[in-house]
PDB file of N, CA and C in Angstrom:
ATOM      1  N   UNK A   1     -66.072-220.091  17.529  1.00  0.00           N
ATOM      2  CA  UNK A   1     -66.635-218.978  18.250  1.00  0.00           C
ATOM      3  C   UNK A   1     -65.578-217.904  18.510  1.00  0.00           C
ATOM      4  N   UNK A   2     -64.285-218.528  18.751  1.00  0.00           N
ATOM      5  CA  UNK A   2     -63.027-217.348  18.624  1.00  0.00           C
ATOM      6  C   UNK A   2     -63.260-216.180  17.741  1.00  0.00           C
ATOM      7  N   UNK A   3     -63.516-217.037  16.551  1.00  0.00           N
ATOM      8  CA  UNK A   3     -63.587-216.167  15.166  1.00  0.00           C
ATOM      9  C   UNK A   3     -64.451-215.347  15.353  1.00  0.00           C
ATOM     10  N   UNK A   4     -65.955-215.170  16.102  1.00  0.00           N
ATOM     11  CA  UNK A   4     -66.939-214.357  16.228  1.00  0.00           C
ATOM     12  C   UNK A   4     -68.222-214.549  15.574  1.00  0.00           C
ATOM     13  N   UNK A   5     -68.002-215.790  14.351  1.00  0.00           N
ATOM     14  CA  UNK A   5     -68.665-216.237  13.342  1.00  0.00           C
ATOM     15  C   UNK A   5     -69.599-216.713  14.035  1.00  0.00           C
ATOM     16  N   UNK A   6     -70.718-215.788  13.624  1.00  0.00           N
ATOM     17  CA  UNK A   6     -72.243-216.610  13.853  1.00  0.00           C
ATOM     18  C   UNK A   6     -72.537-216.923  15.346  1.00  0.00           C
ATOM     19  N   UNK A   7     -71.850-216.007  16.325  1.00  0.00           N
ATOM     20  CA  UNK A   7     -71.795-216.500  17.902  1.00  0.00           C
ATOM     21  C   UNK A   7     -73.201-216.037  18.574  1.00  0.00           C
ATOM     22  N   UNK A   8     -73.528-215.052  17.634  1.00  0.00           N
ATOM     23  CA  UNK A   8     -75.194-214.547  18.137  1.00  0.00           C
ATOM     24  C   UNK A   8     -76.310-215.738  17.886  1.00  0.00           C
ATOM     25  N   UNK A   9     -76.024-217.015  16.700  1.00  0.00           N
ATOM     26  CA  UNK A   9     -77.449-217.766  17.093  1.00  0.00           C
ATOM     27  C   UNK A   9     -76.802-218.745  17.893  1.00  0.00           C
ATOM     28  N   UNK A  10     -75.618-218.511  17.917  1.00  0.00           N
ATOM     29  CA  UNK A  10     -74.974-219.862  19.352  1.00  0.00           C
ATOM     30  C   UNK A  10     -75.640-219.500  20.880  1.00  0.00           C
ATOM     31  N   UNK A  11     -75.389-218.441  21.228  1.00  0.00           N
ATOM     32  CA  UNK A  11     -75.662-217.624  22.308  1.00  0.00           C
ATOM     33  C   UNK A  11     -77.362-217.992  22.423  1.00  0.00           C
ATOM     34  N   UNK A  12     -78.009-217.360  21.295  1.00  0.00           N
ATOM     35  CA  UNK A  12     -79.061-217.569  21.732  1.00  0.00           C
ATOM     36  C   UNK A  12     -79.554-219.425  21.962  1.00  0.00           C
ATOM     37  N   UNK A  13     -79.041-220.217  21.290  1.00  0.00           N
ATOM     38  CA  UNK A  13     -79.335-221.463  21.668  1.00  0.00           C
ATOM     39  C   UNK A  13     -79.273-221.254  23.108  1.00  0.00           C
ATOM     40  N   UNK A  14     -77.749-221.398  23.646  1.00  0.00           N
ATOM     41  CA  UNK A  14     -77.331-221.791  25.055  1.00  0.00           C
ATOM     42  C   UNK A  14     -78.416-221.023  25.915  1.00  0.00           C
ATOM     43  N   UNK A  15     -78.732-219.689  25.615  1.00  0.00           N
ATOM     44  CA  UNK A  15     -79.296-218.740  26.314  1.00  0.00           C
ATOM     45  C   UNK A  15     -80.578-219.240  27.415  1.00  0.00           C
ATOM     46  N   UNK A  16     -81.053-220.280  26.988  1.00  0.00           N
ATOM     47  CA  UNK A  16     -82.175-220.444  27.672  1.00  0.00           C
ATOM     48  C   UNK A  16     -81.773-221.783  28.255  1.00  0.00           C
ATOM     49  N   UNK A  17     -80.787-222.315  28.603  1.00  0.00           N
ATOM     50  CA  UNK A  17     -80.313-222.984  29.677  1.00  0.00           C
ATOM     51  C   UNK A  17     -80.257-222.338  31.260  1.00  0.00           C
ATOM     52  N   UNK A  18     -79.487-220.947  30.766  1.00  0.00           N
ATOM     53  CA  UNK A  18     -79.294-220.478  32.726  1.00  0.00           C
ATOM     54  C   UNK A  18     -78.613-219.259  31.499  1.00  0.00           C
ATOM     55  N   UNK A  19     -79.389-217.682  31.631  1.00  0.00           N
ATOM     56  CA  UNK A  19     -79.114-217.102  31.453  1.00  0.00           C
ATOM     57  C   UNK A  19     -78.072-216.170  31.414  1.00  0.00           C
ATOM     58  N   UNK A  20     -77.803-215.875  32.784  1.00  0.00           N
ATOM     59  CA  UNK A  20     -76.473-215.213  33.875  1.00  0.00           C
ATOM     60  C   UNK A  20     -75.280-215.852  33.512  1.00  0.00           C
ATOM     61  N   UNK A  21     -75.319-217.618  33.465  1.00  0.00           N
ATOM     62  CA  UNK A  21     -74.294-218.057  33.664  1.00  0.00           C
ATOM     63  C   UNK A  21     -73.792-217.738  31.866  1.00  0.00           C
ATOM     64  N   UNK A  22     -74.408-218.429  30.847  1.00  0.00           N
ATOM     65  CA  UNK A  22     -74.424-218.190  29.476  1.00  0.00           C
ATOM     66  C   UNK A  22     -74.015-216.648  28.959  1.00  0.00           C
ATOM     67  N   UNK A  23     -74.101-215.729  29.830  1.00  0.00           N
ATOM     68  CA  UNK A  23     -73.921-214.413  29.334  1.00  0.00           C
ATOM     69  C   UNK A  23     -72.321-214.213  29.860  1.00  0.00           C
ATOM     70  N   UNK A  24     -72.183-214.650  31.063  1.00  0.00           N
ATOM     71  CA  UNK A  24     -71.035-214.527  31.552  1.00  0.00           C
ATOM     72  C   UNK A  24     -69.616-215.011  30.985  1.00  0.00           C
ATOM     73  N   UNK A  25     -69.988-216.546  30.841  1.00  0.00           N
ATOM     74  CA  UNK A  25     -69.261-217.728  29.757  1.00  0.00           C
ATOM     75  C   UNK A  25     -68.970-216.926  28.356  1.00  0.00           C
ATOM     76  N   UNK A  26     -70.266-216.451  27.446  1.00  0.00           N
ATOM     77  CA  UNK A  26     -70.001-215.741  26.462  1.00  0.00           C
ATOM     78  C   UNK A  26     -68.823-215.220  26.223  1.00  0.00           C
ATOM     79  N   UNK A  27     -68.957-214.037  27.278  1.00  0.00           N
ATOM     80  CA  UNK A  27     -68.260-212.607  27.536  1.00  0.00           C
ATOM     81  C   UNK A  27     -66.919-212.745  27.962  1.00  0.00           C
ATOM     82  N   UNK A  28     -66.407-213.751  28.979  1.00  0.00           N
ATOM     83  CA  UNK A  28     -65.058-214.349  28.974  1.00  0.00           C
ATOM     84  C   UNK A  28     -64.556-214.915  27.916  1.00  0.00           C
ATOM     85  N   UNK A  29     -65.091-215.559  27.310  1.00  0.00           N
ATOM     86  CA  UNK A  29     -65.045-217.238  26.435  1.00  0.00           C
ATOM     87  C   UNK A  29     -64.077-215.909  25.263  1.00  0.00           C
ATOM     88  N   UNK A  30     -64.841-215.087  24.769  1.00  0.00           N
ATOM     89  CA  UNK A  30     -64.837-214.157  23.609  1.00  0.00           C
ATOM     90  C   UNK A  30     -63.596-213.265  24.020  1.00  0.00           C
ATOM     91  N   UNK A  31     -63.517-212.956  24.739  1.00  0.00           N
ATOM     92  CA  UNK A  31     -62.577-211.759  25.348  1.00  0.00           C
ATOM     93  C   UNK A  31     -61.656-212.442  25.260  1.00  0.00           C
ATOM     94  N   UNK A  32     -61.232-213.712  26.142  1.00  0.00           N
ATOM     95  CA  UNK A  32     -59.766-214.327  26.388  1.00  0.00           C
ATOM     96  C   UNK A  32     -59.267-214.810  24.881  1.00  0.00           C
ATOM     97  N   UNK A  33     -60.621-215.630  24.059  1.00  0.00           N
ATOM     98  CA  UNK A  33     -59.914-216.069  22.593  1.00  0.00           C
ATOM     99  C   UNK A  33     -59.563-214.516  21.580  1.00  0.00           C
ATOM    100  N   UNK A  34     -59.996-213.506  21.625  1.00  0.00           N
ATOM    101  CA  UNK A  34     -59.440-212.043  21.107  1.00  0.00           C
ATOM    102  C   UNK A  34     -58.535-212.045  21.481  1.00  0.00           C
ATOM    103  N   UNK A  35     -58.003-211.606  22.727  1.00  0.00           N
ATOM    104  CA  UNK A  35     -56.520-211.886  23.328  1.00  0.00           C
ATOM    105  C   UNK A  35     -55.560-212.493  23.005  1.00  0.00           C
ATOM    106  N   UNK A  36     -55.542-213.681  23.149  1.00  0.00           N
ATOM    107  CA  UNK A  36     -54.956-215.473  22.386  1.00  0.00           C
ATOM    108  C   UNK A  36     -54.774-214.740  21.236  1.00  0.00           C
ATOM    109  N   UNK A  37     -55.531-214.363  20.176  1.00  0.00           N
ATOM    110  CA  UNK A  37     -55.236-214.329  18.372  1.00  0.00           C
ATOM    111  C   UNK A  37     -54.592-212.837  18.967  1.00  0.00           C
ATOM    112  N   UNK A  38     -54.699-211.863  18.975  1.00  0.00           N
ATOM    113  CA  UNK A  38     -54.224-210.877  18.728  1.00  0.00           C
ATOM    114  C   UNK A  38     -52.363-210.813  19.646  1.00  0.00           C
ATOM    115  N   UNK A  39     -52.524-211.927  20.395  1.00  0.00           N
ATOM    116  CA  UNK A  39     -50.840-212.179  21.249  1.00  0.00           C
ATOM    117  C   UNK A  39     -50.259-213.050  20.079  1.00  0.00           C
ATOM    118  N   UNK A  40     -51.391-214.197  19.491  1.00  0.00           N
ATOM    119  CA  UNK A  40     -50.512-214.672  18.290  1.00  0.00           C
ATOM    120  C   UNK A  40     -49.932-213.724  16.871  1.00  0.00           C
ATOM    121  N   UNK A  41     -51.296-212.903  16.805  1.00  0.00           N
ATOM    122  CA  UNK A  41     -50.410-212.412  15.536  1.00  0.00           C
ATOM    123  C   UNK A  41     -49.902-211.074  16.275  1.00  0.00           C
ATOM    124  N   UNK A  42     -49.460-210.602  16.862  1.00  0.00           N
ATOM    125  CA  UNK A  42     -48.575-209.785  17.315  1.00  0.00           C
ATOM    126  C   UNK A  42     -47.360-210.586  17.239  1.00  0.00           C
ATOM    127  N   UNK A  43     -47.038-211.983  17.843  1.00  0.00           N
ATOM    128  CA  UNK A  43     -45.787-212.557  17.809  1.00  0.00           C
ATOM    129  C   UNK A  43     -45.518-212.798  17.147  1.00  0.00           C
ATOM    130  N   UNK A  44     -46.341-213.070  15.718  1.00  0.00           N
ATOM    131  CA  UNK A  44     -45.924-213.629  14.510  1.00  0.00           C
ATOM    132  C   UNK A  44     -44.618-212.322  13.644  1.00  0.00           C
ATOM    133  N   UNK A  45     -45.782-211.067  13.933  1.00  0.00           N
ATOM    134  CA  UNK A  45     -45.187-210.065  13.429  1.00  0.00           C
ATOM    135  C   UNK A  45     -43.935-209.957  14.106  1.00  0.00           C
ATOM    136  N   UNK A  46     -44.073-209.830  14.947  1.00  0.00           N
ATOM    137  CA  UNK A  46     -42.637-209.404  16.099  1.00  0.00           C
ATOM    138  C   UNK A  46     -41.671-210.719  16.117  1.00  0.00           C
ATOM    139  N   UNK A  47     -42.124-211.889  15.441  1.00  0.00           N
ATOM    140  CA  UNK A  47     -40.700-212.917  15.014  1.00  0.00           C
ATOM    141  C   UNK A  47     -40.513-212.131  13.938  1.00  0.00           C
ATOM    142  N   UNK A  48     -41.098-212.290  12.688  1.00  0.00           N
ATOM    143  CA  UNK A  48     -40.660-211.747  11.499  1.00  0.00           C
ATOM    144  C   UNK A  48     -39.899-210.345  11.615  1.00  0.00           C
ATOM    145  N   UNK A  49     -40.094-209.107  12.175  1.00  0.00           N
ATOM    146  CA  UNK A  49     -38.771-207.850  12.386  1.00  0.00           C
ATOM    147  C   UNK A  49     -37.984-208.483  12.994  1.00  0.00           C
ATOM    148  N   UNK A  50     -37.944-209.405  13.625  1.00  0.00           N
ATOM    149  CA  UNK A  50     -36.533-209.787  14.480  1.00  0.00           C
ATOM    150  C   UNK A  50     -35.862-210.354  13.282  1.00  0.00           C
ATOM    151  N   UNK A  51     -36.270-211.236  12.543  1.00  0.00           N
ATOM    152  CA  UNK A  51     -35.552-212.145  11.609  1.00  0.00           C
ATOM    153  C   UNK A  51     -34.764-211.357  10.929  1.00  0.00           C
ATOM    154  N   UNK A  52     -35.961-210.458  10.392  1.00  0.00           N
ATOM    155  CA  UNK A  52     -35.065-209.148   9.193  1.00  0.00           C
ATOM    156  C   UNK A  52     -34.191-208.781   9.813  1.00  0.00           C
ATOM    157  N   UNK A  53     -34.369-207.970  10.867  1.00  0.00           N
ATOM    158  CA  UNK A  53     -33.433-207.061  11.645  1.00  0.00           C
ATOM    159  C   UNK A  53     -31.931-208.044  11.840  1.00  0.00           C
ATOM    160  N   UNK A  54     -32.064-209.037  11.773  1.00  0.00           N
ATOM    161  CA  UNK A  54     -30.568-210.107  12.268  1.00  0.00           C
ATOM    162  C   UNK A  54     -30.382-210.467  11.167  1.00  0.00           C
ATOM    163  N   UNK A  55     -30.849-210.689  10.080  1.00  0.00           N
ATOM    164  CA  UNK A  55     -30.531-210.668   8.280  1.00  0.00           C
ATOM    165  C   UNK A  55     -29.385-209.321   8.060  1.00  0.00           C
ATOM    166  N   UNK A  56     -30.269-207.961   8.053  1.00  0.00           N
ATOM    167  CA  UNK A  56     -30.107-206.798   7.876  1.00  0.00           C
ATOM    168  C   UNK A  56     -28.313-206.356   8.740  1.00  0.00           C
ATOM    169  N   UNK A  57     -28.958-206.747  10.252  1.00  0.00           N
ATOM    170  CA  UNK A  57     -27.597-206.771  10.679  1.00  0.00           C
ATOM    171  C   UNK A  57     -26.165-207.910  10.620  1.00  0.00           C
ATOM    172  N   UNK A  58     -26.056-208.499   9.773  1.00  0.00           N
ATOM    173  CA  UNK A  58     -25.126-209.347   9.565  1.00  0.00           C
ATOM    174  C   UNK A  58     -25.204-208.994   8.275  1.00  0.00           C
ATOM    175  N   UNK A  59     -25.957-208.773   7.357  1.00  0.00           N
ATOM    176  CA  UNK A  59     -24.843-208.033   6.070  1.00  0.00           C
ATOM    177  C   UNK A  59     -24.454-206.688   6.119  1.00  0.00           C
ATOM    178  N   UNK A  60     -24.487-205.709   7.293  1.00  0.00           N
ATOM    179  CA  UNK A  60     -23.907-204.597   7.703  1.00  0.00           C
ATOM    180  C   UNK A  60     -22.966-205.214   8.119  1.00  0.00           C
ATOM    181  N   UNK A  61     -22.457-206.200   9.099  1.00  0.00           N
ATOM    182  CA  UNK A  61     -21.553-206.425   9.414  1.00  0.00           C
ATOM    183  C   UNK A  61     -20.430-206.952   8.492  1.00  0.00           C
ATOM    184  N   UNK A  62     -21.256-207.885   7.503  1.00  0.00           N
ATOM    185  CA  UNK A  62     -20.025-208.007   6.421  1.00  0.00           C
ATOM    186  C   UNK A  62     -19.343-207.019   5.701  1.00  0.00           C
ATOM    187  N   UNK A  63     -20.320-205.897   5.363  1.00  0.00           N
ATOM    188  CA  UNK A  63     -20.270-204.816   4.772  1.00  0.00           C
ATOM    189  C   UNK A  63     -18.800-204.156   5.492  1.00  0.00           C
ATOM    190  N   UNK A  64     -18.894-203.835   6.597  1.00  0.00           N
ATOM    191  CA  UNK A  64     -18.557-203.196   7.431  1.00  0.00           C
ATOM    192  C   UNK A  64     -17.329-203.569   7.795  1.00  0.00           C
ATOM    193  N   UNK A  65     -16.968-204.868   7.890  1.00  0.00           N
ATOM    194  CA  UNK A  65     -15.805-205.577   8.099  1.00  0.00           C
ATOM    195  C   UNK A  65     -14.876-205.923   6.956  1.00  0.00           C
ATOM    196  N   UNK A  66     -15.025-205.455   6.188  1.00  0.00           N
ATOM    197  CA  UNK A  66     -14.661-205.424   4.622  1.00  0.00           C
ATOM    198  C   UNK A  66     -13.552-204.904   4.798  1.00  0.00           C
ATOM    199  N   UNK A  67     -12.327-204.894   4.113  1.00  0.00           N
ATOM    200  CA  UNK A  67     -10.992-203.645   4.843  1.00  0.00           C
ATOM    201  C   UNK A  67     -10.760-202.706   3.905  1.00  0.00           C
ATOM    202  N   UNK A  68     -10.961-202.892   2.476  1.00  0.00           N
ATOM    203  CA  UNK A  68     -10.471-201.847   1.973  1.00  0.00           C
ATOM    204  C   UNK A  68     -12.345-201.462   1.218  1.00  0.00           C
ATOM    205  N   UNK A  69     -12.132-200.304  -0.028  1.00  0.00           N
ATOM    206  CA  UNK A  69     -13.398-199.576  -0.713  1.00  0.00           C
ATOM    207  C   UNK A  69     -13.830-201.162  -1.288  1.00  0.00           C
ATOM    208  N   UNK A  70     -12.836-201.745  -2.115  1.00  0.00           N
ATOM    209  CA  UNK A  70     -13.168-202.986  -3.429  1.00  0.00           C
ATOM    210  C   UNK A  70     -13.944-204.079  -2.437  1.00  0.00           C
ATOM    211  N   UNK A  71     -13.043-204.347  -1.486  1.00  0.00           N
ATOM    212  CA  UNK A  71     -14.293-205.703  -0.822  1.00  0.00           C
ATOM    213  C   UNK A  71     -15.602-205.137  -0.197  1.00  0.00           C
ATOM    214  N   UNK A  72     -15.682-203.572   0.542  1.00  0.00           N
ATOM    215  CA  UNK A  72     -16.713-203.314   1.023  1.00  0.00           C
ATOM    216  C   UNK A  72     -17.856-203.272  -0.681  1.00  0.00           C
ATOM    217  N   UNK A  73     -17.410-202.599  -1.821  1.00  0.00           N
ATOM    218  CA  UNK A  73     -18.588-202.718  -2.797  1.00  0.00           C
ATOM    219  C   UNK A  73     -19.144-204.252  -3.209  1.00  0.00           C
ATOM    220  N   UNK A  74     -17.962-204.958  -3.138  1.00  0.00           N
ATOM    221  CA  UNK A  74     -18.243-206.559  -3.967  1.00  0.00           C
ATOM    222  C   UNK A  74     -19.442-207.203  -2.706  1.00  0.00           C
ATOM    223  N   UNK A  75     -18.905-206.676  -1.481  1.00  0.00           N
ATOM    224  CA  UNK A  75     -20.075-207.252  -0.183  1.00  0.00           C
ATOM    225  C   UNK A  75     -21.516-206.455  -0.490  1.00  0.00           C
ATOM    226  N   UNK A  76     -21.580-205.188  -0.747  1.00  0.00           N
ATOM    227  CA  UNK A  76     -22.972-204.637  -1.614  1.00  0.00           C
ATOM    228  C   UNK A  76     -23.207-205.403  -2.419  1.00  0.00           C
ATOM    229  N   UNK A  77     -22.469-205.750  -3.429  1.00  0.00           N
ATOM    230  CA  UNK A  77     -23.264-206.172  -4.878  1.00  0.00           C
ATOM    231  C   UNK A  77     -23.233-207.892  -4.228  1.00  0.00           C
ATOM    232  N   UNK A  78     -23.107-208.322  -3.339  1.00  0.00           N
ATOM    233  CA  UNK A  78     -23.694-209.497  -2.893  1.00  0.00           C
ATOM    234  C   UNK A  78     -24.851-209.609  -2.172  1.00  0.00           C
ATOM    235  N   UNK A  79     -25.034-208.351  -1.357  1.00  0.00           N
ATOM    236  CA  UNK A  79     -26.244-208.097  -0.659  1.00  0.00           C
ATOM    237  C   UNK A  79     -27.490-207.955  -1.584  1.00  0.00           C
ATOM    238  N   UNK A  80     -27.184-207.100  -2.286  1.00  0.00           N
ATOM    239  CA  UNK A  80     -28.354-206.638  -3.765  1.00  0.00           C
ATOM    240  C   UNK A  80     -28.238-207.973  -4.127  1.00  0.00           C
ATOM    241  N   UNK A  81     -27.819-208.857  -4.630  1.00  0.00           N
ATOM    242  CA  UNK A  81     -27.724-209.985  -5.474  1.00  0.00           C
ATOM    243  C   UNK A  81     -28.899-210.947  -4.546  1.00  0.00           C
ATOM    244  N   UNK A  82     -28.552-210.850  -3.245  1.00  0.00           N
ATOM    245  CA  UNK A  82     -29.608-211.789  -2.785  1.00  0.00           C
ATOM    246  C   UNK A  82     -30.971-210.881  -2.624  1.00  0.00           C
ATOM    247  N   UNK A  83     -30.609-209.796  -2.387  1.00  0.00           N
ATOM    248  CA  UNK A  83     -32.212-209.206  -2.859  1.00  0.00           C
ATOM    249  C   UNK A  83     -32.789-209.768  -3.300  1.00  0.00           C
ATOM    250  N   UNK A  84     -32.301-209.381  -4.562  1.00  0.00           N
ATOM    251  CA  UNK A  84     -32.861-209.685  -6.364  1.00  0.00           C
ATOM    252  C   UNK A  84     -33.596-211.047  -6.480  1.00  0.00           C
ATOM    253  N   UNK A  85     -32.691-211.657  -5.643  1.00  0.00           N
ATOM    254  CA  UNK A  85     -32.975-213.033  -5.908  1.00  0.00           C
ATOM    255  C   UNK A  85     -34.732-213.537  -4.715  1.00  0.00           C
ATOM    256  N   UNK A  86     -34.334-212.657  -4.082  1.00  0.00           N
ATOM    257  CA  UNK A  86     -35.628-212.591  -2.942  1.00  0.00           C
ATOM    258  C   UNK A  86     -36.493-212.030  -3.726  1.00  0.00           C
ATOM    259  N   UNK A  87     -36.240-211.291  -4.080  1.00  0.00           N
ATOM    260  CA  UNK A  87     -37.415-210.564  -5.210  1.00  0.00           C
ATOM    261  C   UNK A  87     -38.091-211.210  -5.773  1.00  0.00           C
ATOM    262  N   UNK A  88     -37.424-211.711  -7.175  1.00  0.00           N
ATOM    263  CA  UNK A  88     -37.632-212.526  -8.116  1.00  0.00           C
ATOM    264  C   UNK A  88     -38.477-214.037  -7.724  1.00  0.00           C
ATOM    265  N   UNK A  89     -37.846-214.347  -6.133  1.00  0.00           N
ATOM    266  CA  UNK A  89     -38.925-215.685  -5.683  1.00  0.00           C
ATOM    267  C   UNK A  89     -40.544-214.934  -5.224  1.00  0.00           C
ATOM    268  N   UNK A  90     -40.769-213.669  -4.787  1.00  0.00           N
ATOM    269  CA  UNK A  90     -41.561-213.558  -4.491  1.00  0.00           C
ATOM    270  C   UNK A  90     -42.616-213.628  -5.801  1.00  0.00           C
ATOM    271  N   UNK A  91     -44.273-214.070  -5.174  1.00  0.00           N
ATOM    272  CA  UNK A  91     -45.158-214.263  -6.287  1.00  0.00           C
ATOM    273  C   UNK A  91     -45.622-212.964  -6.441  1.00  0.00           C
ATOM    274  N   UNK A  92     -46.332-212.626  -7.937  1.00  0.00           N
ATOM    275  CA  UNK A  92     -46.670-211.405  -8.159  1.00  0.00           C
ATOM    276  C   UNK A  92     -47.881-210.809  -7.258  1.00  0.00           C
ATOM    277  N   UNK A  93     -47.787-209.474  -7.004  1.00  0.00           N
ATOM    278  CA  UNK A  93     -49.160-209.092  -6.521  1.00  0.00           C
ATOM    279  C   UNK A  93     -50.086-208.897  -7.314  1.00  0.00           C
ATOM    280  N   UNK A  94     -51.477-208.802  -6.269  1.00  0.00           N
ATOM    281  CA  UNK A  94     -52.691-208.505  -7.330  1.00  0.00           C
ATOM    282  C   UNK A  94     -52.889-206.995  -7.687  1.00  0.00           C
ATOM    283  N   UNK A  95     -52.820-206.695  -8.701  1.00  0.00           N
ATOM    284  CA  UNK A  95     -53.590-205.426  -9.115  1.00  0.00           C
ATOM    285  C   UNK A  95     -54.413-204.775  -7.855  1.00  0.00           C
ATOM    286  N   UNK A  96     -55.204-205.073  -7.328  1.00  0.00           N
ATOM    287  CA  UNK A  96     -55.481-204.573  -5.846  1.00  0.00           C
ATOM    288  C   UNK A  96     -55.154-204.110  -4.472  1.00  0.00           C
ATOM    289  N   UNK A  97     -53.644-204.685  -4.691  1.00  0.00           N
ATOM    290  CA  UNK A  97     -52.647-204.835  -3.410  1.00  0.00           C
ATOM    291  C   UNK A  97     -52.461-203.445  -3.455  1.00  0.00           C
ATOM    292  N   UNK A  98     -52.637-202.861  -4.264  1.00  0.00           N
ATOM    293  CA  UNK A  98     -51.841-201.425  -4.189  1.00  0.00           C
ATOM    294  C   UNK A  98     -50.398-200.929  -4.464  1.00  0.00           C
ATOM    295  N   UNK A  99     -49.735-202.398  -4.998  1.00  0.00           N
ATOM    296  CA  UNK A  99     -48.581-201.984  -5.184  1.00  0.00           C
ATOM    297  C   UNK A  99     -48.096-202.864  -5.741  1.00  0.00           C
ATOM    298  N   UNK A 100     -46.938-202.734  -6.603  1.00  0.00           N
ATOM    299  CA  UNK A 100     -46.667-204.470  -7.431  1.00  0.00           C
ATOM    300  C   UNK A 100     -45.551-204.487  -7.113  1.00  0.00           C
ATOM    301  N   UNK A 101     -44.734-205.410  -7.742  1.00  0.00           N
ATOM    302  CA  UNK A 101     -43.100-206.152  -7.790  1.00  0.00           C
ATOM    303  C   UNK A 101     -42.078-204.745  -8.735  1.00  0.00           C
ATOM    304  N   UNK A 102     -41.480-204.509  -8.000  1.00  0.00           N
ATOM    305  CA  UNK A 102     -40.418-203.416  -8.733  1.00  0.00           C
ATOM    306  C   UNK A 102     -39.537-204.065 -10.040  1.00  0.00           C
ATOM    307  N   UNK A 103     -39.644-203.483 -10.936  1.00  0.00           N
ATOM    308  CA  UNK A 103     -38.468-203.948 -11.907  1.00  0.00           C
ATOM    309  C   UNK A 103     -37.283-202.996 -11.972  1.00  0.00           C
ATOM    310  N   UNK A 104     -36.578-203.980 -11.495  1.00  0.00           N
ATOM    311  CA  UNK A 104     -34.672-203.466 -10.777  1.00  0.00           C
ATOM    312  C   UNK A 104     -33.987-203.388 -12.473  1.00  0.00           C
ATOM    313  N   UNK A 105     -33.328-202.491 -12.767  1.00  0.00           N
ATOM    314  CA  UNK A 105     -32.538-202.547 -13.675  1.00  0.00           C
ATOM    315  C   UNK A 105     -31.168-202.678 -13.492  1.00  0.00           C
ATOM    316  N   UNK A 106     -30.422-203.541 -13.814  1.00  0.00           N
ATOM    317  CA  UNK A 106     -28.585-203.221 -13.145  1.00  0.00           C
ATOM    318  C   UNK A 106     -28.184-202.664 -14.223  1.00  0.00           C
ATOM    319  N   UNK A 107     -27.176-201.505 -13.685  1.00  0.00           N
ATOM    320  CA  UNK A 107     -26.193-201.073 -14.857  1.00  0.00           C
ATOM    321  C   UNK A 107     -24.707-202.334 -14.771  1.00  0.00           C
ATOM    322  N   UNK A 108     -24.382-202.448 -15.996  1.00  0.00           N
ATOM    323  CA  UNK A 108     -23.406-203.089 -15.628  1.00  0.00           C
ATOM    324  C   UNK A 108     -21.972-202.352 -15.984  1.00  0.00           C
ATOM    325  N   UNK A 109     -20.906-202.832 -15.147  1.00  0.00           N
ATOM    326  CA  UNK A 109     -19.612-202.257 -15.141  1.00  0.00           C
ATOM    327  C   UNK A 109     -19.217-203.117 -15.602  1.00  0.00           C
ATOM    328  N   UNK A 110     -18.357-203.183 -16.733  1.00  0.00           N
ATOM    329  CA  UNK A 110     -17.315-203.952 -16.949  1.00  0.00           C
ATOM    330  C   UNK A 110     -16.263-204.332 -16.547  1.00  0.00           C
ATOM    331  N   UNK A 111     -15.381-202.908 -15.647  1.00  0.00           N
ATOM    332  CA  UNK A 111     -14.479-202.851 -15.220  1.00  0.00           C
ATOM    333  C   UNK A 111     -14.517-203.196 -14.029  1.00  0.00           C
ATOM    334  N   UNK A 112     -15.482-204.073 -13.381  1.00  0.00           N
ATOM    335  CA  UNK A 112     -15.220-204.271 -11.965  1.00  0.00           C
ATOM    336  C   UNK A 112     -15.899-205.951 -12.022  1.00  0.00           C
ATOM    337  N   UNK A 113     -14.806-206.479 -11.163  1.00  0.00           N
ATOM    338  CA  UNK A 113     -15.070-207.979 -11.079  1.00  0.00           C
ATOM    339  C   UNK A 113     -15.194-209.015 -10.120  1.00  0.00           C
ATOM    340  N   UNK A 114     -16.647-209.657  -9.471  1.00  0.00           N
ATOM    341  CA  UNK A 114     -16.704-209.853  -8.192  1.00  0.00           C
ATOM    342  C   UNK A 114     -16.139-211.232  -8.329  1.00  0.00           C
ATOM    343  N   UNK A 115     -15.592-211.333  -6.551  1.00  0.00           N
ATOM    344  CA  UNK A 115     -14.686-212.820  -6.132  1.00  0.00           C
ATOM    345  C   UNK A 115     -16.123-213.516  -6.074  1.00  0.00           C
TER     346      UNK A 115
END
């Protein structure tokens, strides 16, 4: 009944037990479980930006703590690397999604060589 599914021939069953009370029950019952799901998936969402956001900020920090130009790029091309690799696990979308899986091209340097 949370779900909303089909709560109109439920209602009317109960309905002719005690009217007042059945309308009342309804109308709470429905309201508080909307609440409940919409506090769950609000938190769901609001764990998941936190996660990123503390991902995001700890490879700035590696980035960042890097001392010279050569370790701050090799800490990029480690960051991209796990991208890629995040990427690549994700499953494809549907044609419907509105949007698909990017295909990343790397240029490669020869002259530069990560630890």
């Amino acid at each position: 009944m949370i779900t909303l599914d089909d709560w109109g021939n439920i209602y009317a069953d109960a309905r002719g037990l005690s009217p007042i009370t059945t309308g009342a029950y309804f109308v709470s019952f429905i309201m508080l479980g909307t609440m409940i799901m919409l506090n769950l998936f609000i938190g769901v969402i609001t764990s998941s930006m936190t996660e990123m956001h503390a991902e995001l900020e700890k490879e700035t920090v590696q980035i960042v703590a890097a001392r010279n130009p050569h370790e701050q790029i090799a800490a990029i091309e480690r960051a991209l690397h796990s991208l890629r690799l995040s990427l690549d696990t994700m499953p494809p979308s549907s044609p419907d999604a509105g949007f698909s899986k990017p295909v990343i091209h790397t240029p490669v340097n020869p002259h530069h060589q990560t630890s």
